[in-house]
PDB file of N, CA and C in Angstrom:
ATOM      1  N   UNK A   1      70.508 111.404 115.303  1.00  0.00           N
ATOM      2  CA  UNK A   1      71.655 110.556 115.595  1.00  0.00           C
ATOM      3  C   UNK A   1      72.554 110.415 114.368  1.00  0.00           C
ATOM      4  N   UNK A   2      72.190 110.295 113.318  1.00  0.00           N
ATOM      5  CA  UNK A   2      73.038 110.386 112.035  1.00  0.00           C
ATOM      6  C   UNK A   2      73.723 111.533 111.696  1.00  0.00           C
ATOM      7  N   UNK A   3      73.153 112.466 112.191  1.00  0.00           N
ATOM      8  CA  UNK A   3      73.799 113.974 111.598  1.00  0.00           C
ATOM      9  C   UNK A   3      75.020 113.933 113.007  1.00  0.00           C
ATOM     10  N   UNK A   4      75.332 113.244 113.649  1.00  0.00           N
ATOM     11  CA  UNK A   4      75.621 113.531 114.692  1.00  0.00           C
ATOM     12  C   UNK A   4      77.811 112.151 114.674  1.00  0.00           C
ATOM     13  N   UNK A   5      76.861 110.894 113.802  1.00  0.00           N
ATOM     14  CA  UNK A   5      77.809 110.317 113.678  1.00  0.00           C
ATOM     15  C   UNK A   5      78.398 110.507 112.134  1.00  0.00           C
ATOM     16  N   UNK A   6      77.720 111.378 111.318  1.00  0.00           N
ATOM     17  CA  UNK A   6      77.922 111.963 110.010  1.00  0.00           C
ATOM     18  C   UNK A   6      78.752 113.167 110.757  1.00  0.00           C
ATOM     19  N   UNK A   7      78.877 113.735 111.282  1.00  0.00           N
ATOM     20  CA  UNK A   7      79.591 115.203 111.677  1.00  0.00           C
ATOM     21  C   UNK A   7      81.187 114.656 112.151  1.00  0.00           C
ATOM     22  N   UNK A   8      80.776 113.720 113.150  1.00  0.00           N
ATOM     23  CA  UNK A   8      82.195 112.730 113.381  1.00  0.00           C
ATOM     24  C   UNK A   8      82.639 112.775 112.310  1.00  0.00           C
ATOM     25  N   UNK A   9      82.250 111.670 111.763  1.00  0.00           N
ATOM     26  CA  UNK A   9      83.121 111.325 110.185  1.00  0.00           C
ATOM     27  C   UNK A   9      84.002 111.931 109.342  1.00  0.00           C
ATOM     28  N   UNK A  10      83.283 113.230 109.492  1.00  0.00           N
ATOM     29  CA  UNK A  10      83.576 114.267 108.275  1.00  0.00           C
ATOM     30  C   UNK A  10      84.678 114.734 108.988  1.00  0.00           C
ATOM     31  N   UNK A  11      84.970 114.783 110.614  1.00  0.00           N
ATOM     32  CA  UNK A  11      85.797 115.462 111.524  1.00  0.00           C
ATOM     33  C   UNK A  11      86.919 114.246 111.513  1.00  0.00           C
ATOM     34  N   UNK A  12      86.849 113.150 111.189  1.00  0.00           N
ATOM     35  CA  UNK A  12      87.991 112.299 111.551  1.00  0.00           C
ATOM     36  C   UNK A  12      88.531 112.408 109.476  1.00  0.00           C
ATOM     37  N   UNK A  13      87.283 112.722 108.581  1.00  0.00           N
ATOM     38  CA  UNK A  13      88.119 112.926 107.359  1.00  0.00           C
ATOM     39  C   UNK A  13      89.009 114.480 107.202  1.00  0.00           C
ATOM     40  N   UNK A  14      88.811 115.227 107.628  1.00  0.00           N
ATOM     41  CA  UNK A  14      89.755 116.289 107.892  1.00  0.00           C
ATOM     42  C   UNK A  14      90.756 116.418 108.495  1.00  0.00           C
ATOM     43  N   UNK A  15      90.390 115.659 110.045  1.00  0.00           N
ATOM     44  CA  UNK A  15      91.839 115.479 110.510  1.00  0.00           C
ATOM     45  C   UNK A  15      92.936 114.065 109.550  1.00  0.00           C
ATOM     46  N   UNK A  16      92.499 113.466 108.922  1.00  0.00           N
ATOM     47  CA  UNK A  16      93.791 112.524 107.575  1.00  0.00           C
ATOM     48  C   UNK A  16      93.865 113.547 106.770  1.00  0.00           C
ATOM     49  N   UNK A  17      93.479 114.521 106.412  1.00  0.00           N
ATOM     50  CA  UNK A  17      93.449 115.098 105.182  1.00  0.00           C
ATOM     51  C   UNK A  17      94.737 115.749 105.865  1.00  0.00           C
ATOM     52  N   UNK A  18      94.447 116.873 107.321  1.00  0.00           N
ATOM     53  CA  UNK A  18      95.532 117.548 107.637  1.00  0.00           C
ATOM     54  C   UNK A  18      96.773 116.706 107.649  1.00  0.00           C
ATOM     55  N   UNK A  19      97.053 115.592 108.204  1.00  0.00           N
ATOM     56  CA  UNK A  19      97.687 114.841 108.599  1.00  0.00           C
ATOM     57  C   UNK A  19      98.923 114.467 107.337  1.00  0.00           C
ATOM     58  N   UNK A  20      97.790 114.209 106.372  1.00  0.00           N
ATOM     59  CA  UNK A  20      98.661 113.550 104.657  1.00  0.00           C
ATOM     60  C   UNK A  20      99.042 115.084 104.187  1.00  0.00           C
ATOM     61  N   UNK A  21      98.680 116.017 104.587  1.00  0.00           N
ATOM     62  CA  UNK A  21      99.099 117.359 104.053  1.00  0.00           C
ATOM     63  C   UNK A  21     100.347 117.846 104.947  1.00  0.00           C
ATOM     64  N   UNK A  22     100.432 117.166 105.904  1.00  0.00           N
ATOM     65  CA  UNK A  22     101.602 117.995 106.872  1.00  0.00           C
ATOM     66  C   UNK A  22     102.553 116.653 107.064  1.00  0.00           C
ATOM     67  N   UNK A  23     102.414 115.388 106.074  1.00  0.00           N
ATOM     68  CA  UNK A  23     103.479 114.470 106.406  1.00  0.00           C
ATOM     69  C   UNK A  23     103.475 113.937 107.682  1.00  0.00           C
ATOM     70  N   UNK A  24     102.630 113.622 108.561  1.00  0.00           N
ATOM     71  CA  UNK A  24     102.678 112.864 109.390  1.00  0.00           C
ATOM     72  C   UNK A  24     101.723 111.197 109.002  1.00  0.00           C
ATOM     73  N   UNK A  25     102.206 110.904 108.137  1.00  0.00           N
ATOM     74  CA  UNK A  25     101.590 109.756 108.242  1.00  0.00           C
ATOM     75  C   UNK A  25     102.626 108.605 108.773  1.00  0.00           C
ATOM     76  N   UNK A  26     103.721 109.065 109.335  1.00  0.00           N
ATOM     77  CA  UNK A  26     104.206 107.846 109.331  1.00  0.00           C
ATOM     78  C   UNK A  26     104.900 107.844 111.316  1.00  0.00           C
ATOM     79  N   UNK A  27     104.800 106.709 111.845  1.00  0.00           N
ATOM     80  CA  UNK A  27     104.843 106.765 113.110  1.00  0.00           C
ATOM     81  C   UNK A  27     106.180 107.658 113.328  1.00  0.00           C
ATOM     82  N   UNK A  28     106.320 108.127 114.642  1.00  0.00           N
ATOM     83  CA  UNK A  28     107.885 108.731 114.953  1.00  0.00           C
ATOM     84  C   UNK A  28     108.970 107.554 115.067  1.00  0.00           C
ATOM     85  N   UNK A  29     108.728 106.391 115.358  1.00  0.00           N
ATOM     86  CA  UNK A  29     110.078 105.832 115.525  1.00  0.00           C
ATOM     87  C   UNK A  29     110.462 105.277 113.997  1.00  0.00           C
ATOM     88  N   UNK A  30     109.658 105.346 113.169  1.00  0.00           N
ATOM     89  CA  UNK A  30     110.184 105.210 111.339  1.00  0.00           C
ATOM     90  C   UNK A  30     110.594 106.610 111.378  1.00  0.00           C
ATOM     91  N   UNK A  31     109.917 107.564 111.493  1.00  0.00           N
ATOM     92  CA  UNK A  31     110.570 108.908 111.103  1.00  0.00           C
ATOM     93  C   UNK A  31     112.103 109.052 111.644  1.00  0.00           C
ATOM     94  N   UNK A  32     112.229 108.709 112.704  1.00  0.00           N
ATOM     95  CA  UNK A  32     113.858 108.937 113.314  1.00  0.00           C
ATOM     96  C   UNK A  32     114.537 108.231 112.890  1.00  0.00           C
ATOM     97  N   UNK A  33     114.047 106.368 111.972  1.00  0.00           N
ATOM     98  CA  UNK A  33     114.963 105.688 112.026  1.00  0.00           C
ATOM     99  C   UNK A  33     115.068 106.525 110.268  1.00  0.00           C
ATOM    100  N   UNK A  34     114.269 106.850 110.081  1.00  0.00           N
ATOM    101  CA  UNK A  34     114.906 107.499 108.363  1.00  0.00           C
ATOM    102  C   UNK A  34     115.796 108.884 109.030  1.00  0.00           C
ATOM    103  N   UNK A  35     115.620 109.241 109.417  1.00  0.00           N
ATOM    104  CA  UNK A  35     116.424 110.281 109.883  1.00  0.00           C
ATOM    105  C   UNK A  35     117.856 109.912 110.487  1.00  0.00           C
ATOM    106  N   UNK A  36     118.102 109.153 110.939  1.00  0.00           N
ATOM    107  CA  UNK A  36     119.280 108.105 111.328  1.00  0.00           C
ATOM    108  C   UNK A  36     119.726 107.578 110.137  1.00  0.00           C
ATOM    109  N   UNK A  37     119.376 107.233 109.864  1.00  0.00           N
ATOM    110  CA  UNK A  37     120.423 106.315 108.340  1.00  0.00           C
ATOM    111  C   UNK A  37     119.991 107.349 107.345  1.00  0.00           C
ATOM    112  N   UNK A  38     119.550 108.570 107.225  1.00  0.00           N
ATOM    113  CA  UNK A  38     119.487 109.558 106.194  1.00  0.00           C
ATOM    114  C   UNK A  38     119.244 109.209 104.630  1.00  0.00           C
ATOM    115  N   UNK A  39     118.033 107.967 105.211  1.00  0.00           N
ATOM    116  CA  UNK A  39     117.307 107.752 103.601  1.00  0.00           C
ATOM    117  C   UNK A  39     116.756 108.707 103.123  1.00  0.00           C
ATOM    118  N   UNK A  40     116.782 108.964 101.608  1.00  0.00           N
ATOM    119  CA  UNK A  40     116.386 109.925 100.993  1.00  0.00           C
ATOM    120  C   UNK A  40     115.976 109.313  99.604  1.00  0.00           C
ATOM    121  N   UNK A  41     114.811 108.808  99.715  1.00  0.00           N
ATOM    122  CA  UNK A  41     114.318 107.495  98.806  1.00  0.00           C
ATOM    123  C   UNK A  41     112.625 107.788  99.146  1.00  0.00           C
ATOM    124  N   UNK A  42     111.807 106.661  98.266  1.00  0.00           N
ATOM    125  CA  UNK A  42     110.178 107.003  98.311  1.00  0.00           C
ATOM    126  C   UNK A  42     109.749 105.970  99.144  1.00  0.00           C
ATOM    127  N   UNK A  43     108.722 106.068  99.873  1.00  0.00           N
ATOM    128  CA  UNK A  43     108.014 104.969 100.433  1.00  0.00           C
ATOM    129  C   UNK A  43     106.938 104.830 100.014  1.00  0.00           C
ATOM    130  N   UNK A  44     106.465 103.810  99.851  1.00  0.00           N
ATOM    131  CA  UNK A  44     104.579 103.983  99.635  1.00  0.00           C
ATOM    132  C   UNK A  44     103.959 102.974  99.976  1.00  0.00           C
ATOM    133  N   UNK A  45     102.716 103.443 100.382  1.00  0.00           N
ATOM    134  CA  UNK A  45     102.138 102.222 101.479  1.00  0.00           C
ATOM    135  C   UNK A  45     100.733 102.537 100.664  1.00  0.00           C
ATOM    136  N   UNK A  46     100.348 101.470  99.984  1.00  0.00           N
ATOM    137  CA  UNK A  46      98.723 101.413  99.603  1.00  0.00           C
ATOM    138  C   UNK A  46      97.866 100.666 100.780  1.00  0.00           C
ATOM    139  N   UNK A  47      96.506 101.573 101.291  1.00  0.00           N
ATOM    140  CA  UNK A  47      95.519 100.750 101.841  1.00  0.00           C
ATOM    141  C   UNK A  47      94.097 100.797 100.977  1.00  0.00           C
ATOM    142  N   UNK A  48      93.823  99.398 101.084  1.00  0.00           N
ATOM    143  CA  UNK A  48      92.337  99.173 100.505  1.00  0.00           C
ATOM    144  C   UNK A  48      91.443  98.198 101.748  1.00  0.00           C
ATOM    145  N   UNK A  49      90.321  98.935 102.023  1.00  0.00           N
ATOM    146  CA  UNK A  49      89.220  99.075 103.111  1.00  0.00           C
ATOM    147  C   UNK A  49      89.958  99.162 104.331  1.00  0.00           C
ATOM    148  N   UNK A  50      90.428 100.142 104.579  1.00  0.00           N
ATOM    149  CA  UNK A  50      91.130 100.416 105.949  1.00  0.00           C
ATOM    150  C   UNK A  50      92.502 100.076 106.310  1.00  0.00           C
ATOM    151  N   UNK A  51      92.906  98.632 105.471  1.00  0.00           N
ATOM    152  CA  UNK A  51      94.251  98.036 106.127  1.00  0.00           C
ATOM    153  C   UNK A  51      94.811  98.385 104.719  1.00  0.00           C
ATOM    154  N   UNK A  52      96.349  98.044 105.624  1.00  0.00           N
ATOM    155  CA  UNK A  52      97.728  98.024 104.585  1.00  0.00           C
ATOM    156  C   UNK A  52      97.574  97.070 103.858  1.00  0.00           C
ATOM    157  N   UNK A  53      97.744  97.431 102.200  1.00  0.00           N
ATOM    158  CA  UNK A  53      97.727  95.950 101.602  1.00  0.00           C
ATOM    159  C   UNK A  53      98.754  95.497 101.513  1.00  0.00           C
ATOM    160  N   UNK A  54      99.705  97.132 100.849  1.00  0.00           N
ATOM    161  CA  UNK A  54     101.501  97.097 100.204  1.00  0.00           C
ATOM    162  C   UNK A  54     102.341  98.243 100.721  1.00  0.00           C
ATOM    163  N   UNK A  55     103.023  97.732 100.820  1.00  0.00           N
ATOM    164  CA  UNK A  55     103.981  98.790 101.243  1.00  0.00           C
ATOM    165  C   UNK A  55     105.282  98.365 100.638  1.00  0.00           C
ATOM    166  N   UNK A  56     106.303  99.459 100.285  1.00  0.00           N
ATOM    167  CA  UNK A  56     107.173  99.461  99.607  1.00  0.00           C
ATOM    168  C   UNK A  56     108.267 100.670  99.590  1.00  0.00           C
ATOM    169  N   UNK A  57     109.715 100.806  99.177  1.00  0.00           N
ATOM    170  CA  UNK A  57     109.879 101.547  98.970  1.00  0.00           C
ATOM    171  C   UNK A  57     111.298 101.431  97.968  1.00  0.00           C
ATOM    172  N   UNK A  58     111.541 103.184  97.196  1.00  0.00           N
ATOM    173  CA  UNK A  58     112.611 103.185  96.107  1.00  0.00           C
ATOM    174  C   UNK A  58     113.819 103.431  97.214  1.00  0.00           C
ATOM    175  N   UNK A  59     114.749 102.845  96.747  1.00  0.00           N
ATOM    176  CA  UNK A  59     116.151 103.583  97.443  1.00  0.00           C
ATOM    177  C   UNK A  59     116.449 104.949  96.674  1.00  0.00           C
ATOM    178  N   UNK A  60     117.142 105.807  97.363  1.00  0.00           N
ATOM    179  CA  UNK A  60     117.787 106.635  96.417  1.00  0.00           C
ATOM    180  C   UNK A  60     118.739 107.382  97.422  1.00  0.00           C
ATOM    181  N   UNK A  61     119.253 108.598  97.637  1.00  0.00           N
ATOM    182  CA  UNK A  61     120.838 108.354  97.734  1.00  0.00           C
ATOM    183  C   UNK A  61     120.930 108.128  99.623  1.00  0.00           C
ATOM    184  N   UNK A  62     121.990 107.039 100.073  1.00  0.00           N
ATOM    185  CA  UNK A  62     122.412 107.141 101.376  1.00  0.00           C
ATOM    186  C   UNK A  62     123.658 108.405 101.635  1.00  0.00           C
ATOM    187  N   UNK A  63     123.654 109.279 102.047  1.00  0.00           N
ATOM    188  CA  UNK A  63     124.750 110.096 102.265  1.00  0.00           C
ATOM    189  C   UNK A  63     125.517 109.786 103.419  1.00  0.00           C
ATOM    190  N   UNK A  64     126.812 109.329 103.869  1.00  0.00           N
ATOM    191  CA  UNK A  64     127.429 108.511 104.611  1.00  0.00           C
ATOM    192  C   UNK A  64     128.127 110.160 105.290  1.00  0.00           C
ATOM    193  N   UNK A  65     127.951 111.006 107.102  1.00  0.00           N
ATOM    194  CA  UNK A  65     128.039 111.937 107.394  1.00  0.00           C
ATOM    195  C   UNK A  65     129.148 110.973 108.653  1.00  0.00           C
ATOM    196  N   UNK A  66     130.503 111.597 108.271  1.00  0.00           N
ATOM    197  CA  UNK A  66     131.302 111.090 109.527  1.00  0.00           C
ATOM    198  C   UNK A  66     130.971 111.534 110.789  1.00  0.00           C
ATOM    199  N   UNK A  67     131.302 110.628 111.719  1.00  0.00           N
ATOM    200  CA  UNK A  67     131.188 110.931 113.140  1.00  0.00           C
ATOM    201  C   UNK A  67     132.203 112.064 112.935  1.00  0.00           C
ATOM    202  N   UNK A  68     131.822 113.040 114.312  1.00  0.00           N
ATOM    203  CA  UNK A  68     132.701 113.932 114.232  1.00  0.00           C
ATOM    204  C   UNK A  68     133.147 113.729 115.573  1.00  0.00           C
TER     205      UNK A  68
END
């Protein structure tokens, strides 16, 4: 039974690993709303034992794209 919920484990730590390697850590409706206002700035979200402790982020440039 251990080798069994040990095999899980190791399968749910690979799939975050892929996940933080391919940039999906962050839900789709943050992804679109950065994609909408075309932030181009850092975010960072520390967790300690599972939950969010901090989250934060740098500004850096808004590029203002006229309606066309």
């Amino acid at each position: 039974m251990c080798d069994v919920s040990g095999g899980m484990e190791e399968g749910r730590f690979v799939e975050f690993r892929r996940k933080i390697r391919t940039a999906e850590v962050l839900s789709g409706a943050i992804q679109r709303l950065i994609s909408d206002i075309h932030f181009n700035g850092k975010i960072s979200v520390i967790i300690q034992n599972g939950r969010v402790l901090k989250s934060g982020y740098e500004e850096g440039y808004f590029r203002h794209h006229p309606e066309i």
